[in-house]
Structures are given as C-alpha cells and as structure tokens.
Protein backbone atom coordinates (compact mmCIF):
# COMPACT_ATOMS: atom_id res chain seq x y z
CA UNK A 1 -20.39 0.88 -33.45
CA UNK A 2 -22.02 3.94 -35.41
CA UNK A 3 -20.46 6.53 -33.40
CA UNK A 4 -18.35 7.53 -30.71
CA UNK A 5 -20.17 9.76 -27.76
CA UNK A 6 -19.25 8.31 -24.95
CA UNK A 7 -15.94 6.42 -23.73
CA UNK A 8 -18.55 4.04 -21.89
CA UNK A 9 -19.55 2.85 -25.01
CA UNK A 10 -16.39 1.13 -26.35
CA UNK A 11 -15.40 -2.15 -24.74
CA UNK A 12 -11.98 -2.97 -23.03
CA UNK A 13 -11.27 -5.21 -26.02
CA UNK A 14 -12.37 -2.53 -28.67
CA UNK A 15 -9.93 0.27 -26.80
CA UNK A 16 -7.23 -2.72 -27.18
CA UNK A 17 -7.81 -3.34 -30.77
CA UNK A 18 -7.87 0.74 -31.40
CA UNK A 19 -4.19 0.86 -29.33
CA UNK A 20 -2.99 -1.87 -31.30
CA UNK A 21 -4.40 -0.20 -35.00
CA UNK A 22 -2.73 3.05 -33.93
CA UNK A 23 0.47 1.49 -32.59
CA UNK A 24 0.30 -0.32 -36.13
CA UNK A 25 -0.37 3.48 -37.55
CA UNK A 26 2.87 4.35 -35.99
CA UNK A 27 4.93 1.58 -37.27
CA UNK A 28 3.75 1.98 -40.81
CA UNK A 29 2.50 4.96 -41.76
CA UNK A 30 2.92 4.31 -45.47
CA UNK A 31 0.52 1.40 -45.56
CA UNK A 32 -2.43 3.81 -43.84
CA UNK A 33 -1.10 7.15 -46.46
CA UNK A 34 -4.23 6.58 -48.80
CA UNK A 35 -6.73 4.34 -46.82
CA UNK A 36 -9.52 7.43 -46.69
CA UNK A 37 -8.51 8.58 -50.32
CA UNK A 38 -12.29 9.83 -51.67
CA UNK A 39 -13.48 10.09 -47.48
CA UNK A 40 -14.33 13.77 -46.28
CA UNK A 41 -14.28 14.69 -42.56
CA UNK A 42 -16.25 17.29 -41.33
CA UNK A 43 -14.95 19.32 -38.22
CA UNK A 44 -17.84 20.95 -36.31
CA UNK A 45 -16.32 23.01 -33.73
CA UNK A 46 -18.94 25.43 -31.27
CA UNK A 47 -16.64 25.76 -28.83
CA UNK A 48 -12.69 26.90 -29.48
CA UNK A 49 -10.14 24.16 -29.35
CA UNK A 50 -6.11 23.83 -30.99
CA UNK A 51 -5.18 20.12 -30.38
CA UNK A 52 -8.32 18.74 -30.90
CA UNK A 53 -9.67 20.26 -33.83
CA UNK A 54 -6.25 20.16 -35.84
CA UNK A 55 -5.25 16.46 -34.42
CA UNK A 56 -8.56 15.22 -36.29
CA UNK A 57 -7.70 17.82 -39.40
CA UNK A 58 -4.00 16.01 -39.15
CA UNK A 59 -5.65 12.36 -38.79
CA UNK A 60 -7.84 13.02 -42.25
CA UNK A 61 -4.84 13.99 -44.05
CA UNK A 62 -2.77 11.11 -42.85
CA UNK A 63 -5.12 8.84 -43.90
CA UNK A 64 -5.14 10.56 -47.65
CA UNK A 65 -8.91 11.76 -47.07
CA UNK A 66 -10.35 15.61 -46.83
CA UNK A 67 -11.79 17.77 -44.45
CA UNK A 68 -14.03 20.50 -44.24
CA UNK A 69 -16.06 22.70 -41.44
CA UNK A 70 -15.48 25.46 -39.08
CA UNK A 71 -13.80 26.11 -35.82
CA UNK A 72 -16.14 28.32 -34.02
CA UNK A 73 -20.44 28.55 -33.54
CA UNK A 74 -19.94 32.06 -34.85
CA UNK A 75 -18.64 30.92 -38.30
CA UNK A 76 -21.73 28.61 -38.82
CA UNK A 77 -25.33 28.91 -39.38
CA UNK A 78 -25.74 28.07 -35.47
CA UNK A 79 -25.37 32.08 -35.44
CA UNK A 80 -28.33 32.27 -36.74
CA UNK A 81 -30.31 30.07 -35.01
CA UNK A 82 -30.10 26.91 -36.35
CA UNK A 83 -30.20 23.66 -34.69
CA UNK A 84 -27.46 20.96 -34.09
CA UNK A 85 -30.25 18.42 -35.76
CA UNK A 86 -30.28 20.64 -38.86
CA UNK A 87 -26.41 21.01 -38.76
CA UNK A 88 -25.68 17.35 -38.68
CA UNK A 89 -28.03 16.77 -41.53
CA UNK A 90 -27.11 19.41 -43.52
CA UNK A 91 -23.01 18.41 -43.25
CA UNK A 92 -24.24 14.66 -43.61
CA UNK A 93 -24.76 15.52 -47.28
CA UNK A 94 -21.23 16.84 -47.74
CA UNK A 95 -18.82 14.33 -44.85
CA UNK A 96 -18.44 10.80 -44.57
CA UNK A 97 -17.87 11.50 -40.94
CA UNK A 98 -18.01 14.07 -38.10
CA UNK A 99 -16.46 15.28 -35.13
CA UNK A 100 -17.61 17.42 -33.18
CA UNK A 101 -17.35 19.63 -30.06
CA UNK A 102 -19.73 21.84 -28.28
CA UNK A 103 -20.23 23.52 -25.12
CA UNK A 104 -23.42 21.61 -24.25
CA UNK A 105 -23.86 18.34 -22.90
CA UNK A 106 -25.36 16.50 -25.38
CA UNK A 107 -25.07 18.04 -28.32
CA UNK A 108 -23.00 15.67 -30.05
CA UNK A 109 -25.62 12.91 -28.82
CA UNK A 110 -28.44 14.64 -30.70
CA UNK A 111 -26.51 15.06 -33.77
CA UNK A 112 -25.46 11.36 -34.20
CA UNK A 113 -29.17 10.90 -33.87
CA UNK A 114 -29.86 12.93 -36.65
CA UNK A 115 -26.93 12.36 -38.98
CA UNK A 116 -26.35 9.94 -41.70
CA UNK A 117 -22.68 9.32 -41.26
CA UNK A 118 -20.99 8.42 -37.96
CA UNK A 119 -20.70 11.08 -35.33
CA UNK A 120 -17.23 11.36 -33.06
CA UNK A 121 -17.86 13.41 -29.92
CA UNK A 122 -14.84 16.02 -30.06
CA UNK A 123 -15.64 17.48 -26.25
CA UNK A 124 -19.17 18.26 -24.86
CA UNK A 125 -19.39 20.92 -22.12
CA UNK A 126 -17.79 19.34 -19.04
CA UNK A 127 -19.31 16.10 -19.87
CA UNK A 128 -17.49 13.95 -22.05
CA UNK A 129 -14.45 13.88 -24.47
CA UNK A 130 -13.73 10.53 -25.77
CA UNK A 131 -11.06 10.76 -28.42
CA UNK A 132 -8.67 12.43 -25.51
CA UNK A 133 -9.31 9.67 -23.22
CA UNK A 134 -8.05 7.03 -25.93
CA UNK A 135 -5.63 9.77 -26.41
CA UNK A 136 -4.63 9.14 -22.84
CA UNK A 137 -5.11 5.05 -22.61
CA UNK A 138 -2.35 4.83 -25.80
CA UNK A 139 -0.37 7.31 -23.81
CA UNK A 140 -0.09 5.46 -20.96
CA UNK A 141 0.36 1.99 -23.09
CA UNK A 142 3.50 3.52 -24.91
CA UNK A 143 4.66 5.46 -21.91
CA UNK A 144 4.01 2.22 -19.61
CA UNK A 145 3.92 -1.08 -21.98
CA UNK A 146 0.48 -1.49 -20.01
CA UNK A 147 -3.05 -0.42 -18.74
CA UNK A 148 -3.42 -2.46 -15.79
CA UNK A 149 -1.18 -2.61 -12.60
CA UNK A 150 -1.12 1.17 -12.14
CA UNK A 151 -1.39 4.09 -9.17
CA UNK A 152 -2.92 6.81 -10.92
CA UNK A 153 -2.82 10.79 -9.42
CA UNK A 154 -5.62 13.18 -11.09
CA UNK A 155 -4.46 16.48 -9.96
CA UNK A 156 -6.24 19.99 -10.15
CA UNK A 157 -9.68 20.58 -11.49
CA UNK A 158 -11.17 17.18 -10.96
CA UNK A 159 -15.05 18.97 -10.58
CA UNK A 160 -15.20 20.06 -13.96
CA UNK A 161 -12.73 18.41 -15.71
CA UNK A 162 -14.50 16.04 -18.50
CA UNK A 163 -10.74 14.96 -19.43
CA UNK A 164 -10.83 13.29 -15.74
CA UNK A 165 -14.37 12.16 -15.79
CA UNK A 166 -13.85 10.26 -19.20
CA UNK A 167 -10.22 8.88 -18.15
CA UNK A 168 -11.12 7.42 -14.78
CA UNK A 169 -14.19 5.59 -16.67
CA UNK A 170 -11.95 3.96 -19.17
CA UNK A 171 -8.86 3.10 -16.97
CA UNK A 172 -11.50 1.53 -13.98
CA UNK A 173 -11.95 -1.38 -16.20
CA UNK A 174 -8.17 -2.31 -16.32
CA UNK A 175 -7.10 -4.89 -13.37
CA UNK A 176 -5.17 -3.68 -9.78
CA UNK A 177 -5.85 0.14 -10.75
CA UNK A 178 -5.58 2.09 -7.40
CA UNK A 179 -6.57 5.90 -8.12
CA UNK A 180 -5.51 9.09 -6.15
CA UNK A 181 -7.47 12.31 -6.33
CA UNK A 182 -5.59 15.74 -5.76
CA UNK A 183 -8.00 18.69 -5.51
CA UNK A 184 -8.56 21.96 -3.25
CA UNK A 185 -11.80 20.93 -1.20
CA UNK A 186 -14.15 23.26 -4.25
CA UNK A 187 -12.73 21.23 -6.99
CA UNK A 188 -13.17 17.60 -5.68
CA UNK A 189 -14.62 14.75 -8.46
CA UNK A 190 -18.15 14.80 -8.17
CA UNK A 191 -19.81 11.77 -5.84
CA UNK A 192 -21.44 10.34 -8.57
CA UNK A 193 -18.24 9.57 -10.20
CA UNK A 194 -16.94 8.08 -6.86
CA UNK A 195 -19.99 6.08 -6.73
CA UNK A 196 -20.81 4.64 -10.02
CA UNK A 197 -17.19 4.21 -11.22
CA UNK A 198 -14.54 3.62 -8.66
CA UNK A 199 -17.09 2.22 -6.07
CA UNK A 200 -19.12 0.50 -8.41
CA UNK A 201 -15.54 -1.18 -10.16
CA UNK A 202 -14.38 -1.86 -6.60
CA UNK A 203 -11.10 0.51 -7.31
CA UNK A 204 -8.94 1.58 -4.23
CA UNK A 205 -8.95 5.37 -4.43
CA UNK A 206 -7.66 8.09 -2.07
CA UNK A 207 -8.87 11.71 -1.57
CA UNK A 208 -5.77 14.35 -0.70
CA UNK A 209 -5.05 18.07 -0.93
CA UNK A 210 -1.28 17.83 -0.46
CA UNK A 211 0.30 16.66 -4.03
CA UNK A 212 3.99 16.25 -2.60
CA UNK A 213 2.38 13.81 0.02
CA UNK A 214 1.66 11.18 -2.35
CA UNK A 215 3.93 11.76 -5.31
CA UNK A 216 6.04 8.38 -4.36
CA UNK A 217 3.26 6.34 -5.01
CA UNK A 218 2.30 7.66 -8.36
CA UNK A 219 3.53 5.82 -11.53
CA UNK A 220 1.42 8.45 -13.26
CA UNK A 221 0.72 11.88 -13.04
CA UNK A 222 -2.09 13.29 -15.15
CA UNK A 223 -2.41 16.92 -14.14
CA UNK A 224 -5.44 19.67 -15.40
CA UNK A 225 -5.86 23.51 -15.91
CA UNK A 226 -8.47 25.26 -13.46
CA UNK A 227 -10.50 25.87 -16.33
CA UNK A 228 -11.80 29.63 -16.23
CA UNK A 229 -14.30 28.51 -18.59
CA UNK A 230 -16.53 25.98 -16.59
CA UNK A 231 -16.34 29.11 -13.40
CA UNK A 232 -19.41 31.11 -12.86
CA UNK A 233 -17.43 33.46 -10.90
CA UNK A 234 -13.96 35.63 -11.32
CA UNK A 235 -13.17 35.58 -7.57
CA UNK A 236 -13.75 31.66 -6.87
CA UNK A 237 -11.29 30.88 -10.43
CA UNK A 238 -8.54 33.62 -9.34
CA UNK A 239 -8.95 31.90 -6.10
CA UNK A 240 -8.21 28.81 -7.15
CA UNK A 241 -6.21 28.78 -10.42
CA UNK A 242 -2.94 28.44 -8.47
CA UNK A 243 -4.01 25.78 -6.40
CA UNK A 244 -1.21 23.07 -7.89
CA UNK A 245 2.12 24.11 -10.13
CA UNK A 246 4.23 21.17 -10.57
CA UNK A 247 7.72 22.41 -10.07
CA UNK A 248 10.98 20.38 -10.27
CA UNK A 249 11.22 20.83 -6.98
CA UNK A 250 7.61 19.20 -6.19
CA UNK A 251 9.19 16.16 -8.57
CA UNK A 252 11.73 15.40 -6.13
CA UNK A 253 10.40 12.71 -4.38
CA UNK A 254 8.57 11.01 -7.94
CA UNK A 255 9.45 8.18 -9.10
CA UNK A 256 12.26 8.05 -12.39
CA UNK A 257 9.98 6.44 -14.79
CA UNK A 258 6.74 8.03 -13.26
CA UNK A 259 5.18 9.61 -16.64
CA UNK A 260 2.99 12.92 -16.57
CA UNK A 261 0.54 13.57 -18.75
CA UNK A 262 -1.93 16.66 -19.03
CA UNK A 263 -4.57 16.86 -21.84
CA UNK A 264 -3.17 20.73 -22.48
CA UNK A 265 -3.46 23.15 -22.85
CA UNK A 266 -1.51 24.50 -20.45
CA UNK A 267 -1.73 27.81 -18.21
CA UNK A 268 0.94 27.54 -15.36
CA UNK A 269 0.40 24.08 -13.68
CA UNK A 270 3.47 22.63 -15.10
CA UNK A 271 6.60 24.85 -14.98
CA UNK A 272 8.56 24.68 -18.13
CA UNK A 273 11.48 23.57 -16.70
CA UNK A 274 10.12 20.39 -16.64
CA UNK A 275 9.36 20.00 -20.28
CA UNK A 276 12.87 18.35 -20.60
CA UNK A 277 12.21 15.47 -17.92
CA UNK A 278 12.23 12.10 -19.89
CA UNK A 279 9.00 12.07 -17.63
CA UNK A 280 7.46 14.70 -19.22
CA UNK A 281 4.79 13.16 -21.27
CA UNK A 282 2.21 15.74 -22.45
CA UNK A 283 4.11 17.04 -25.99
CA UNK A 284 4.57 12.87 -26.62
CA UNK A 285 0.64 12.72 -25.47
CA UNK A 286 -0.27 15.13 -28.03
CA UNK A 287 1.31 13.16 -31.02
CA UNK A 288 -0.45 9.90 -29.69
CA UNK A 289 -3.28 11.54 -30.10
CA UNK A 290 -3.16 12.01 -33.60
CA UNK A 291 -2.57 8.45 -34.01
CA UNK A 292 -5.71 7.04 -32.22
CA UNK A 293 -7.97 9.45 -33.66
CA UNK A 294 -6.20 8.10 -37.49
CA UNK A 295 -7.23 4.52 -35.78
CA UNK A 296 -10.84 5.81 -35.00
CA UNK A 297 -11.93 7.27 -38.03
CA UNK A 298 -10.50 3.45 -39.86
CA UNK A 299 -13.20 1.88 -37.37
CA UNK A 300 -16.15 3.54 -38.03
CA UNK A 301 -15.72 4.09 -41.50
CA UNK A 302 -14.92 0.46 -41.63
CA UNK A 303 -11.64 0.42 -43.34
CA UNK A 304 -8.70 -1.82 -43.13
CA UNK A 305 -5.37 -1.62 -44.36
C-alpha cells in the first residue's frame, strides 16, 4: 500500500496488524522513540482541524522524525491559486510523507496521484477520514478486547458525517455486527450507505429517532456534532443542532461497560458531567489515536522496529 485514501482500501487483516503495531506502540514506546529519525512529515491542512492535525504532528515526533506544513489553505500558495497537483509535488521534494485534509472530496486522491511520497488522507469534505476510523477500530479493541460480536448506535449527524460513513465501512467486515442508526428524519445515513455496506455485508441494522429507546442494547455508543459546516442553511442547523444531548440521565438505562466514543470535537451533545463515567471513552479515543496514526506512518514508510 502507497497510500491511505480510503478505509476501503485496507484489508481486515492489515487494520489487525496496524491495532496490533500500535498496541505494541503503547507497550513500548522506547523501542519506536527513533524509528523515523532523518523522516519529515508534511501536514497539509485546507480545512481547520485540532486533533487531527496535532495527533499526526505528535505521531512524527514520537517516532523521532520532523514535520513541516501549514494548518490552513490561507497560509499556503492554494491562496493564490495553485493546485493540489502542484502542492503535492512541490512538498514531495521537502516530506517523506503527507497527510492531508481538505474540504473537497477528492483532493487527497489527486494528490497521492501526483506525489512522490505516500499520501495519508487527513479528512476530505464529508467523504472520507481514514486515520479516525482506525482511530475508532483500536478504540473499540482496547475499550472492548474485540471488533466482532458488537451492537453498535451512530447517533446525531449520520447524513454528513464522514466519521460515520468511514466507521460503518470498516466495522461491517467484522462477524455478528448488528448496527443502530439514531438520527432526526433530515439527518438519516444516506441510502447508498445502507445499500452497498450494511445490505451488501448482510448486517442487521435498525433505523430510530428515540436514543433512550434503544440504549440497552448498545455495547457502544459513538455519538457526532451537527456539523454547522456541511449546512447550507442557518435555520435547518439551529433547527437541528439540539436534536440529541447525552445526559446522565439519558445513560440510565445503558449498559455498565457500554463505551462511548465521539470523534470530537465536541459542541453540547455530551454533557460534561459525563466525562467522569468509566464509560466515557472519547478523551481515551483521542490518545489512541495518536498511536495508530505512529503505526501508520511505520507502514507506509516501511519501517520496523
């Protein structure tokens, strides 16, 4: 593998091999401190981002290797006009790798195409954003001890939410999945999604508007922002945003070792009160992340330990 664009791309035995290299990542950091000693990562961020952007930046540095780029299209030469072709081949002279995120599908797609060094996609539009769905699959491996035998609840934005797209792809090729879908009737997952990934996989899924109502099955909880961003409208997002706060109340009826998880960042879907629960996930979620992306950049840089 060249590069990372899409989550589709990896097989169930290559997202098994980069859980076990970051669990290993975890266990020993020390043998991993100078692996990339020499390597340069460039960031190439169009589109704003904290987690992401720094969780790679973090990776690099764990790893004993560099990074350089910019955290926002205004910063770069995109401002004036250039292309992402021109960008990747330009940076490809100065990075032994990329990641990056931009607000159009695709982008990172074309630049892998033109780059000389392996491409990571970082986030593209609404489309795709691989490195937080292996975020979520070692998440749910630490959190669980598995990534099969599992009722899964997406709740929120689940129209525009690539976080939910990418997830549902990865986790539908894991055994006995069953899959429940919380939305308000505007922010339902898109058909095609239904059709050529929980249809197509033959996964038991369920469509619902009432969170509480199905709370005892879950064993995990991923919830999303209502993502002003992806709106074309003020009214329909204000309408909306509210839709689903998880409350401790609302956690009543969950199960005690049901984990939650939310890619972040946060607005006012999770009360804080719950950042205490041992179930609370997403600040745990956050730290995996750095640790799969460490695992990543090993891969296709081809380095081992």
């Amino acid at each position: 593998m060249e590069h990372l664009i899409d989550i589709a791309q990896l097989s169930t035995d290559e997202v098994d091999a980069l859980i076990r290299k970051a669990e290993d990542i975890i266990a020993n950091p020390a043998k991993y401190a100078d692996i990339c000693r020499g390597k340069t990562l460039a960031t190439l961020f169009f589109e704003p981002s904290t987690r992401t952007r720094l969780s790679f930046e973090a990776a690099m540095y764990g790893l004993g290797g560099n990074v350089l780029g910019f955290s926002e299209a205004q910063s770069s030469s995109a401002s004036k006009g250039e292309s992402v072709s021109d960008t990747a081949k330009t940076v490809s002279c100065y990075a032994d790798i990329i990641a990056m995120r931009h607000p159009k599908e695709g982008a990172p797609l074309v630049a892998s195409m033109a780059a000389s060094v392996p491409v990571i996609n970082a986030g593209d539009g609404g489309h795709n954003h691989p490195t937080q769905t292996l975020t979520d699959l070692l998440t749910i491996h630490k959190e669980k001890g598995r990534l099969d035998n599992l009722t899964i609840g997406f709740c929120g934005d689940l129209k525009f939410g690539r976080t939910v797209h990418s997830l549902i792809t990865a986790i539908s090729r894991y055994k006995n999945i069953r899959v429940v879908l919380i939305s308000p009737d505007e922010l339902k997952l898109p058909s095609y999604i239904k059709k050529d990934v929980l249809q197509k996989n033959n996964i038991e899924y369920a469509q619902t508007t009432d969170l509480e109502a199905v709370m005892p099955e879950l064993d995990i909880l991923y919830m999303t922002r209502v993502q002003r961003e992806r709106f074309f409208n003020e009214e329909d997002y204000l309408r909306l945003k509210d839709s689903y706060i998880l409350t401790k109340e609302k956690l009543s009826g969950a199960k005690s070792d049901m984990a939650i998880l939310h890619p972040l960042p946060r607005v006012n879907e999770i009360s804080v009160a719950i950042d205490e629960d041992p179930r609370a996930c997403y600040f745990r979620q956050v730290l995996y992340g750095k640790f799969i992306r460490m695992a990543l950049i090993l891969k296709l840089l081809g380095l081992e330990a």
